[in-house]
C-alpha atoms as a PDB file:
ATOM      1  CA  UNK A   1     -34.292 -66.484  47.518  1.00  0.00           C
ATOM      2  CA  UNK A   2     -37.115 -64.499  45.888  1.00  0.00           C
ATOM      3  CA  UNK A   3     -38.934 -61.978  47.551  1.00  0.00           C
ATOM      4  CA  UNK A   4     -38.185 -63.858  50.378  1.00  0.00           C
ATOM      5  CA  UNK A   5     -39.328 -66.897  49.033  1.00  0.00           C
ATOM      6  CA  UNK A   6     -37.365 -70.233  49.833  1.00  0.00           C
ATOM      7  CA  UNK A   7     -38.701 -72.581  48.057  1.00  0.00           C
ATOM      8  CA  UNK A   8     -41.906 -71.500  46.010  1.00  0.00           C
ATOM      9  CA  UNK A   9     -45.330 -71.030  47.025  1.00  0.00           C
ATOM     10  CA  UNK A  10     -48.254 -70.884  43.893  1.00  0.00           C
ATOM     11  CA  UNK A  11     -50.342 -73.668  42.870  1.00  0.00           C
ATOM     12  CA  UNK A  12     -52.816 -73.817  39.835  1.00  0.00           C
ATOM     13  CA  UNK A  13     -55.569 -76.789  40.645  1.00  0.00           C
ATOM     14  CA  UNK A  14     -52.836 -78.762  41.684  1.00  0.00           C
ATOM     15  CA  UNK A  15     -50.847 -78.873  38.186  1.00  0.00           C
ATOM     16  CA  UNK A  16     -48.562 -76.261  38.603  1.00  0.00           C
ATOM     17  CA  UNK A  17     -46.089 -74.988  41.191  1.00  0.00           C
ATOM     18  CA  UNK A  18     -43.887 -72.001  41.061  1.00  0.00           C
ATOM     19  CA  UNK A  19     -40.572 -72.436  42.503  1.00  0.00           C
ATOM     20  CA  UNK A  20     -38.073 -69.733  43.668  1.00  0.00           C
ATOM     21  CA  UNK A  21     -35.312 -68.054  41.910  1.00  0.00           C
ATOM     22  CA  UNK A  22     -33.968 -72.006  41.457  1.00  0.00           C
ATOM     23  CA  UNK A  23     -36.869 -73.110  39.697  1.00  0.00           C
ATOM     24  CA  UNK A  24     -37.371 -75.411  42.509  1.00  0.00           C
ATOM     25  CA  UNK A  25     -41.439 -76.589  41.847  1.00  0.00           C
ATOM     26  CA  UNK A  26     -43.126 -76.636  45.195  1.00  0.00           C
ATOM     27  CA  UNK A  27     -46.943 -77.219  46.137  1.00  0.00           C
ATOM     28  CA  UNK A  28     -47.971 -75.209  49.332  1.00  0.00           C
ATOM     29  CA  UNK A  29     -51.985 -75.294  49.676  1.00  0.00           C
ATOM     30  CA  UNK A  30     -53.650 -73.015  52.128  1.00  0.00           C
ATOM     31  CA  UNK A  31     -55.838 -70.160  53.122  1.00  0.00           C
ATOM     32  CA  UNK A  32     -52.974 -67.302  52.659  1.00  0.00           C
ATOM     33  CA  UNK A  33     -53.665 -64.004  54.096  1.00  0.00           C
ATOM     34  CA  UNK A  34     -57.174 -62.988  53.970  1.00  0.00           C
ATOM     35  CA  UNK A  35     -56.223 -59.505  54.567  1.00  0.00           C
ATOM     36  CA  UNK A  36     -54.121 -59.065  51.167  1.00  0.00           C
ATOM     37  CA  UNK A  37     -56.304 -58.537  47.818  1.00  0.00           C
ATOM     38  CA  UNK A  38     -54.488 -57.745  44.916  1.00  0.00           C
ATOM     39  CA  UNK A  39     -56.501 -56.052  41.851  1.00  0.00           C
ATOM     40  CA  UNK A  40     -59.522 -57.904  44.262  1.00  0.00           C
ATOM     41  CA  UNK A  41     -62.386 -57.744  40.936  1.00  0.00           C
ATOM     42  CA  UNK A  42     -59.315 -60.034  39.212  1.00  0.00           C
ATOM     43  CA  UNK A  43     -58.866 -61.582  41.761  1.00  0.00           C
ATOM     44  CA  UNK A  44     -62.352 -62.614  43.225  1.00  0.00           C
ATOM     45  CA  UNK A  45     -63.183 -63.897  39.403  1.00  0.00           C
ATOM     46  CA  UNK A  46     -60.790 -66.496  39.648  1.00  0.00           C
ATOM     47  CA  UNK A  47     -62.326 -68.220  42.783  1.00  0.00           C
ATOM     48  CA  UNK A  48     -59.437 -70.814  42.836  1.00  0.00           C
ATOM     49  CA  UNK A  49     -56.702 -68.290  43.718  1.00  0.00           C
ATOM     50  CA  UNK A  50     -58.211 -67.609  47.047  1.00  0.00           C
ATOM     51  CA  UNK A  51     -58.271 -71.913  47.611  1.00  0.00           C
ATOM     52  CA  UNK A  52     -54.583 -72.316  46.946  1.00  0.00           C
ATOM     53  CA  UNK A  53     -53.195 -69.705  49.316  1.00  0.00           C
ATOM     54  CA  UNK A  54     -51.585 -67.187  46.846  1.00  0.00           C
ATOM     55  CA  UNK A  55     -52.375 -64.204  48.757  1.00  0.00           C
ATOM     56  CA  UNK A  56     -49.426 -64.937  51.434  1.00  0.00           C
ATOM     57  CA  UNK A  57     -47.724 -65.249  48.375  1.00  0.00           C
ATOM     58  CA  UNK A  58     -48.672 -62.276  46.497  1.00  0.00           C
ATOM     59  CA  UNK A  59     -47.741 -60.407  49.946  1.00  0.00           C
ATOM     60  CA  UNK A  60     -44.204 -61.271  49.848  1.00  0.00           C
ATOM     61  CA  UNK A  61     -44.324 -60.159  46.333  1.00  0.00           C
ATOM     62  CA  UNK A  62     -44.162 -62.881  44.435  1.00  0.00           C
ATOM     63  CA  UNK A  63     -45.825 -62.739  40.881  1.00  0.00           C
ATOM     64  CA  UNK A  64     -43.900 -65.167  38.732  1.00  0.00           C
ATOM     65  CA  UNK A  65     -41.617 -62.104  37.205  1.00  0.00           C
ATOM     66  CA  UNK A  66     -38.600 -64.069  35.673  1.00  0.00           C
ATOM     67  CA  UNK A  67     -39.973 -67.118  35.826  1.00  0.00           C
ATOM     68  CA  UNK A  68     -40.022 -69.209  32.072  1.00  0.00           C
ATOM     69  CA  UNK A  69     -43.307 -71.440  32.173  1.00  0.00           C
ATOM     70  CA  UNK A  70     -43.378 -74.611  29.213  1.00  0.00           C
ATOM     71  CA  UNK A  71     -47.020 -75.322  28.325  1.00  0.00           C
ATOM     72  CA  UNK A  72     -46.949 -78.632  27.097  1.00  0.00           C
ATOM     73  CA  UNK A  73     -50.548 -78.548  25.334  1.00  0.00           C
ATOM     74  CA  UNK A  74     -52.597 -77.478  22.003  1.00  0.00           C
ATOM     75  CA  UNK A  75     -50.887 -74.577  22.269  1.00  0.00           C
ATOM     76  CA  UNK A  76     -52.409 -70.755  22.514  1.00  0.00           C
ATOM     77  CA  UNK A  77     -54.246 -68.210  21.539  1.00  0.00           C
ATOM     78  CA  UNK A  78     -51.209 -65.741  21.014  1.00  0.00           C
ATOM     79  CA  UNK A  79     -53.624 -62.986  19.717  1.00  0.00           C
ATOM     80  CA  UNK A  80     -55.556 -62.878  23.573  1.00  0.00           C
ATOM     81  CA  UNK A  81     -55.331 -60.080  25.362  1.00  0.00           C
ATOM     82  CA  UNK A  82     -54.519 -61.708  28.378  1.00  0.00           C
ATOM     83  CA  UNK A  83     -51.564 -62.562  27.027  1.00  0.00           C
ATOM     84  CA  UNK A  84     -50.488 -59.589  25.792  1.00  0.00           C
ATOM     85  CA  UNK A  85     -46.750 -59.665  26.971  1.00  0.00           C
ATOM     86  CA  UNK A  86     -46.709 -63.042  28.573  1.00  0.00           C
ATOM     87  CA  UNK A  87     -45.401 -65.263  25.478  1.00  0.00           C
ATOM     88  CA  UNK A  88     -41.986 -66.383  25.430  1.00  0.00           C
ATOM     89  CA  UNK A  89     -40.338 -65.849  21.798  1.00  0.00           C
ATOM     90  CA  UNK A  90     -39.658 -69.691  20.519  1.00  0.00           C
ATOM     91  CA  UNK A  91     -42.794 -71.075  21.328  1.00  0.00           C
ATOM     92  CA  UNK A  92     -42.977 -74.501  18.848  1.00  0.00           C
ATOM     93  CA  UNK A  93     -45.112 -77.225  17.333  1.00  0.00           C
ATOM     94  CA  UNK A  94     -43.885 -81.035  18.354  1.00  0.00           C
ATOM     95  CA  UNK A  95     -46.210 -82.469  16.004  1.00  0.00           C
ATOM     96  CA  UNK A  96     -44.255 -84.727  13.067  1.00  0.00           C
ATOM     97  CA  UNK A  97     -45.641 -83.068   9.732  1.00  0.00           C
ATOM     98  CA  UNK A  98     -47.258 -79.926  10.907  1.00  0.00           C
ATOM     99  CA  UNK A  99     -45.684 -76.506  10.757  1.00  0.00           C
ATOM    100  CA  UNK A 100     -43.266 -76.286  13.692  1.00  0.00           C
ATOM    101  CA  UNK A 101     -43.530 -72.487  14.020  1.00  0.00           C
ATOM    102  CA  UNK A 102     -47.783 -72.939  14.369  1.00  0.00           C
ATOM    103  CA  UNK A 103     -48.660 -72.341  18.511  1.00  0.00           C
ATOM    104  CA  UNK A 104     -52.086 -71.180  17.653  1.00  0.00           C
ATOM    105  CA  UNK A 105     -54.812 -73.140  19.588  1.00  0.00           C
ATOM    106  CA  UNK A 106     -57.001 -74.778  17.153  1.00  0.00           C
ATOM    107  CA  UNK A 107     -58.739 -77.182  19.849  1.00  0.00           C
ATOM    108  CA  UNK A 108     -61.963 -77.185  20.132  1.00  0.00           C
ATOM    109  CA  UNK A 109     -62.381 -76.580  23.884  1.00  0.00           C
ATOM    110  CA  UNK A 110     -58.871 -74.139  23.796  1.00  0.00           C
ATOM    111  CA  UNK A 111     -57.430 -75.905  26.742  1.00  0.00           C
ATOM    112  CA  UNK A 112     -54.161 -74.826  26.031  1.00  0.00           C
ATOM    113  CA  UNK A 113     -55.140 -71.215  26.131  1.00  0.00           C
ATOM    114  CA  UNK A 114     -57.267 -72.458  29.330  1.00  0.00           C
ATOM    115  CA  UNK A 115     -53.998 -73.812  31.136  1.00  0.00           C
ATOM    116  CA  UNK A 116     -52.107 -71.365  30.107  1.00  0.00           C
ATOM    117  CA  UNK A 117     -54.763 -68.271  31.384  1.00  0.00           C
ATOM    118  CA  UNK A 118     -54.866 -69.975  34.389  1.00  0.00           C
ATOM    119  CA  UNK A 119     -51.174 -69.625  35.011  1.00  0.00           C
ATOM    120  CA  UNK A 120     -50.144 -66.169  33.733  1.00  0.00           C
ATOM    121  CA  UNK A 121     -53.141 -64.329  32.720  1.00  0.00           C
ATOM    122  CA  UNK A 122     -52.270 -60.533  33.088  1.00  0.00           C
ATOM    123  CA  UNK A 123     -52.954 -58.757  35.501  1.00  0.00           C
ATOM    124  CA  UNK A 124     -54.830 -55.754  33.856  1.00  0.00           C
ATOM    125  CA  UNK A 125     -58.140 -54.954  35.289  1.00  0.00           C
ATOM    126  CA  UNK A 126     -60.019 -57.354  32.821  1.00  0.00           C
ATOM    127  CA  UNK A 127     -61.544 -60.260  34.040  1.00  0.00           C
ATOM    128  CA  UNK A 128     -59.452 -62.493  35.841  1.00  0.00           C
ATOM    129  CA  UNK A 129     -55.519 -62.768  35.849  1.00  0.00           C
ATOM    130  CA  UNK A 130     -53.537 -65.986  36.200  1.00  0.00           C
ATOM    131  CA  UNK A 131     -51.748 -67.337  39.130  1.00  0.00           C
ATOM    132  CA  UNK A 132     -48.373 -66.104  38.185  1.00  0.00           C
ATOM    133  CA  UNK A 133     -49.517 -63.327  36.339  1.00  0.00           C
ATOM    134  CA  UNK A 134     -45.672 -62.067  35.788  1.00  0.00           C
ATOM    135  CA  UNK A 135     -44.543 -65.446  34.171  1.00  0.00           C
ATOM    136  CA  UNK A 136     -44.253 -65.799  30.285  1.00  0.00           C
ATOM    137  CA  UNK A 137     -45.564 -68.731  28.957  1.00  0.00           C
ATOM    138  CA  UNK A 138     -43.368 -71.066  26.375  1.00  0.00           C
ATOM    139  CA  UNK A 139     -46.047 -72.611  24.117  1.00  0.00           C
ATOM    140  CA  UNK A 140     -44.911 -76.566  23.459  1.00  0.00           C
ATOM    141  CA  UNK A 141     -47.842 -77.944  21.638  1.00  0.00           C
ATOM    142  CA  UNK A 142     -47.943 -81.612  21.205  1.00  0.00           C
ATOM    143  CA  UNK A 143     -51.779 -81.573  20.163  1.00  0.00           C
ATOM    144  CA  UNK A 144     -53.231 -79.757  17.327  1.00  0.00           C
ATOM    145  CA  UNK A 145     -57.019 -79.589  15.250  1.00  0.00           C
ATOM    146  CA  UNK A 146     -56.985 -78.862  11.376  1.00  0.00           C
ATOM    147  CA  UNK A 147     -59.396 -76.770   9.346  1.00  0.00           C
ATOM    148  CA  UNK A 148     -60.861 -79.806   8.842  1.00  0.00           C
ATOM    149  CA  UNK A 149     -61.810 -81.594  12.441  1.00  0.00           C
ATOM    150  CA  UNK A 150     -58.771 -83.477  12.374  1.00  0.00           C
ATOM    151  CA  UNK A 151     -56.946 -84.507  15.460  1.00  0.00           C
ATOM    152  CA  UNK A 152     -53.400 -85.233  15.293  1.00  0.00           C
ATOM    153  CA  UNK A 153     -51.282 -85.656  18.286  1.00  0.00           C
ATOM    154  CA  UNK A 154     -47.460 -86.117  18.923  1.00  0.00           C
ATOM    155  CA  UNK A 155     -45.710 -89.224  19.304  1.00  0.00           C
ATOM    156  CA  UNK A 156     -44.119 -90.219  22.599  1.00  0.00           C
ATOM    157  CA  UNK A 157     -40.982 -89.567  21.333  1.00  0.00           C
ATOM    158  CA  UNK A 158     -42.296 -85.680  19.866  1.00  0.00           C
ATOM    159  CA  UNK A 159     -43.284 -85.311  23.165  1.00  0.00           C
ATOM    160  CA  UNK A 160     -39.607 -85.848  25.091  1.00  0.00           C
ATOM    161  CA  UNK A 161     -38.324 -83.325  22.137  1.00  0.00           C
ATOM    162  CA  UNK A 162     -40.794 -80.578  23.577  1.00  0.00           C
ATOM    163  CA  UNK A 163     -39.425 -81.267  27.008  1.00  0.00           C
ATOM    164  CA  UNK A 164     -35.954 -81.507  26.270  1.00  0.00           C
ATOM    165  CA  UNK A 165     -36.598 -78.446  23.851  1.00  0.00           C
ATOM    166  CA  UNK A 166     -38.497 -76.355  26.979  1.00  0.00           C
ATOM    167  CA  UNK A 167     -35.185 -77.405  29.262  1.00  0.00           C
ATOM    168  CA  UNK A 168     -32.729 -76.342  26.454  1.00  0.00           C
ATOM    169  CA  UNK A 169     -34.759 -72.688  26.190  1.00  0.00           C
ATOM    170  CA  UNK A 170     -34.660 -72.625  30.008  1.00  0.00           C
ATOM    171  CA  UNK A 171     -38.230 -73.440  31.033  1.00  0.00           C
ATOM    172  CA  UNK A 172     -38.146 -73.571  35.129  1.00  0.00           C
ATOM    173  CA  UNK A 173     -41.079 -75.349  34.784  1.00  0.00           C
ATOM    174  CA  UNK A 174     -43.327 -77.351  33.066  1.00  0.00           C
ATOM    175  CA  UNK A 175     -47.290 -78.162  33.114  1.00  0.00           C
ATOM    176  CA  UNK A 176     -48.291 -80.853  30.755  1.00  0.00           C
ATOM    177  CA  UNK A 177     -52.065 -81.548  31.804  1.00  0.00           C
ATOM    178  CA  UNK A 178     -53.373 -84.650  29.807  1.00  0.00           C
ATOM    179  CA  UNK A 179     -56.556 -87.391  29.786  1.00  0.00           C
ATOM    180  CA  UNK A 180     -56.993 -90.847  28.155  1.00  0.00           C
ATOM    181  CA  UNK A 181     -59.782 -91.026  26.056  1.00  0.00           C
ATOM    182  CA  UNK A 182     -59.705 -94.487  24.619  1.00  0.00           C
END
């Protein structure tokens, strides 16, 4: 097991659990230990770490080092500084007709760079840092906004391809956050 981890403890509002060295997704919710504060300014501006219990966590030294997270999103802003060492090489588009290679968040809101911020934001001394700060991020998008305003997103079957794709690349695991807005 991971730093003596035997299952996985890290949640991110409830999407996204970190499993051990098996990849094994887990959701443990608690308090942690109150008395552990890593890089506490980071950590105090991201109010939700504190609410799932990371700290016990984080004590035990667990920071998502080796661990291969597949965004399945609008993709992200690879030039963020947050990011700066946290994206996976092989990062694609899912999106019949657009440019495969293209992860670059063009969403309006950015809630692929969001999602993925919230999961492995570094931990650098800026701002806030993610839950897993030592995970790299695989960028699967499956939505995407032109130049123009227009929406396009990827078929059902796209979407298994960026799954099966993430598995095949070794993703341990996945977030895929989505809405209905019809």
């Amino acid at each position: 097991d991971a730093a003596g981890l035997s299952t996985g403890e890290m949640v991110a509002g409830g999407a996204l659990a970190m499993g051990a060295a098996a990849g094994i997704a887990v959701a443990v919710i608690g308090n942690g230990d109150a008395t552990t504060s890593p890089a506490a300014a980071e950590f105090a501006g991201n109010y939700a770490l504190s609410e799932i219990g990371v700290r016990s966590a984080y004590a035990r030294g667990a920071t998502g080092t080796g661990v291969l997270v597949g965004v399945v999103d609008s993709g992200i802003d690879a030039n963020h500084s947050e990011f700066a060492g946290r994206i996976a090489a092989g990062g694609q588009n899912f999106i019949t007709s657009r440019t495969a290679s293209n992860i670059q968040d063009s969403s309006l809101d950015g809630y692929g760079t969001h999602v993925s911020g919230i999961i492995a934001a570094n931990r650098n001394d800026v701002s806030v840092h993610g839950v897993a700060y030592g995970a790299q991020i695989l960028p699967l998008r499956i939505f995407e906004t032109d130049s123009m305003g227009n929406d396009y997103t990827a078929s059902g079957s796209d979407v298994a391809a960026a799954w099966a794709y993430g598995s095949a690349q070794g993703v341990d695991v996945f977030n895929g956050s989505y809405g209905y807005s019809g």
